[in-house]
Protein backbone atom coordinates (compact mmCIF):
# COMPACT_ATOMS: atom_id res chain seq x y z
CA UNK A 1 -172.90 236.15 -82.43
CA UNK A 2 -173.55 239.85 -81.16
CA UNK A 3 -171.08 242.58 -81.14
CA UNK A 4 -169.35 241.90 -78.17
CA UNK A 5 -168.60 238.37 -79.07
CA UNK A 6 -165.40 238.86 -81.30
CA UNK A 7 -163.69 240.43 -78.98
CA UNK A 8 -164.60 238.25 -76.10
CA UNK A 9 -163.18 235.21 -78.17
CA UNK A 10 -160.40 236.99 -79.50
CA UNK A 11 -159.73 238.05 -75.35
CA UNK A 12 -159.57 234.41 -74.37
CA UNK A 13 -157.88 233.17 -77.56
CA UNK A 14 -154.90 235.65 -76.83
CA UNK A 15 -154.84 234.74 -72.95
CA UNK A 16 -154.79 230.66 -73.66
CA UNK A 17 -158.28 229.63 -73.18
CA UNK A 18 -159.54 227.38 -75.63
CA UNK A 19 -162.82 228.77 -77.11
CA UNK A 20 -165.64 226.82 -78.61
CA UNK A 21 -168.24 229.21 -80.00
CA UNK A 22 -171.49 227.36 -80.88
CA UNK A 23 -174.02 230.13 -83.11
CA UNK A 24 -177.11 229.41 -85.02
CA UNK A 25 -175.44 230.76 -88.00
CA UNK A 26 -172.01 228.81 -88.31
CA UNK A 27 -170.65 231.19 -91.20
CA UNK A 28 -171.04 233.97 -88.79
CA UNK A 29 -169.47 232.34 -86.17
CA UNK A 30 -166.45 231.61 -88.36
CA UNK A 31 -165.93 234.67 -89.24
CA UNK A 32 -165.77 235.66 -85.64
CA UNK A 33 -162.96 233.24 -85.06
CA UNK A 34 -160.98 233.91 -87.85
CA UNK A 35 -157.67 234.77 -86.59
CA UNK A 36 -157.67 233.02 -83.38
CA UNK A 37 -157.54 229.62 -82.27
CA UNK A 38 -161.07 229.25 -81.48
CA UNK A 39 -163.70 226.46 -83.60
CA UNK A 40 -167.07 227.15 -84.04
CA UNK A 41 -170.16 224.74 -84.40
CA UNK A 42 -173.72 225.06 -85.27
CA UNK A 43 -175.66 224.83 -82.48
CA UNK A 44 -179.28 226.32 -82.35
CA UNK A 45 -180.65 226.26 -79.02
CA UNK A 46 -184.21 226.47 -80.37
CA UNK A 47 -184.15 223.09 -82.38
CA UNK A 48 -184.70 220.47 -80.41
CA UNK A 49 -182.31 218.07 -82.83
CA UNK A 50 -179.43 220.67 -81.66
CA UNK A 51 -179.85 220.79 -77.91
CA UNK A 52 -177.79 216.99 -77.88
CA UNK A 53 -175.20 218.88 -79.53
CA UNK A 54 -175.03 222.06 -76.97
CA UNK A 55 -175.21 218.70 -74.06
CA UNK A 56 -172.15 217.17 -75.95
CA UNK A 57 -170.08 220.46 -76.59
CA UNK A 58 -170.92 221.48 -72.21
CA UNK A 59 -169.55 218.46 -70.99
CA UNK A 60 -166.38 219.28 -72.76
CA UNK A 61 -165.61 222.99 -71.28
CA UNK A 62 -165.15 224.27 -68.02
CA UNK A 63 -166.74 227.43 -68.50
CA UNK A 64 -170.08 227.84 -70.30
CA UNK A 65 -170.66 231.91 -71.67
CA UNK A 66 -173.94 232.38 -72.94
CA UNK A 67 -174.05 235.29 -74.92
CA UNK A 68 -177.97 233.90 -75.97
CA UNK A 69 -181.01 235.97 -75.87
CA UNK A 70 -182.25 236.30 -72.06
CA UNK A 71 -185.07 234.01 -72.88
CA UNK A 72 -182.72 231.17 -73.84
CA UNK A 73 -180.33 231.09 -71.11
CA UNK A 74 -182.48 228.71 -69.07
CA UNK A 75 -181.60 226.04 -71.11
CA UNK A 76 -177.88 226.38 -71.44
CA UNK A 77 -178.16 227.14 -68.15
CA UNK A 78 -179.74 223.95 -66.64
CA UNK A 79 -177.14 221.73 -68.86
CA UNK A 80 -174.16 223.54 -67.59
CA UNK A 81 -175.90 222.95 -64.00
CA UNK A 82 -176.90 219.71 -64.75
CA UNK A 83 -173.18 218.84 -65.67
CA UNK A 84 -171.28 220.44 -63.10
CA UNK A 85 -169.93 223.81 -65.47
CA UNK A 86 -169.67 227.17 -64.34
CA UNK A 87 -172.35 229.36 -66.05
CA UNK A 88 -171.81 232.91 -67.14
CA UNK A 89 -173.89 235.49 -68.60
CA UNK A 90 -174.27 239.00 -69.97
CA UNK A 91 -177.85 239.53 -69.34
CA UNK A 92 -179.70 239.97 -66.05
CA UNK A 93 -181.11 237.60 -63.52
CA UNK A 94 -184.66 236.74 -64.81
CA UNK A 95 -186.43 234.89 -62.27
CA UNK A 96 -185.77 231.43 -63.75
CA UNK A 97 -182.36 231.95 -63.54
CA UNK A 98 -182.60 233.10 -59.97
CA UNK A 99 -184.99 229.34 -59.55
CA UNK A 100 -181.29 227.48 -60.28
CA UNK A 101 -178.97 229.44 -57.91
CA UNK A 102 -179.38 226.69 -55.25
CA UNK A 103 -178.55 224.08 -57.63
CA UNK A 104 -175.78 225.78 -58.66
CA UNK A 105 -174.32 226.32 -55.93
CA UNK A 106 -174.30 222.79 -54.85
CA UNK A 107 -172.66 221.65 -58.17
């Protein structure tokens, strides 16, 4: 979880959202939870095994950050799309992501 994670979980902890951070690294992403009411999970969006798990934990929010590298978004992206979530990052428009505003906009 980069550096602006903690206090973008620690934002929506203390404002009533409940927070569901998913990292490649789960220590690290308890640590950045520690004091809030937030879980964590492993979730590694380059392992194929793991991208079922991202699916599962999407259905279950409203909101889907992705605080991923640029090149990853596209697939967080498509299964928030693909299941009716808002979708929210960081990082600018690449022009995959521009490919799914349509889409988007009709879920």
């Amino acid at each position: 979880a980069g550096l602006v994670v903690k206090p973008l979980v620690a934002y929506l902890d203390r404002h009533g959202y409940e927070v569901t951070l998913g990292s490649r690294g789960l220590e690290k992403a308890q640590k950045v939870v520690e004091g809030t009411k937030a879980k964590s999970v492993k979730i590694d969006v380059e392992q194929k095994e793991d991208l079922a798990v991202l699916e599962k934990h999407i259905k279950e929010v409203d909101l889907v950050i992705s605080m991923l590298p640029w090149l990853l978004h596209t697939t967080a992206a498509k299964m928030a799309i693909g299941n009716g979530k808002h979708f929210l990052t960081t990082s600018y428009l690449s022009a995959a992501m521009k490919e799914m505003d349509a889409e988007a906009k009709e879920n």
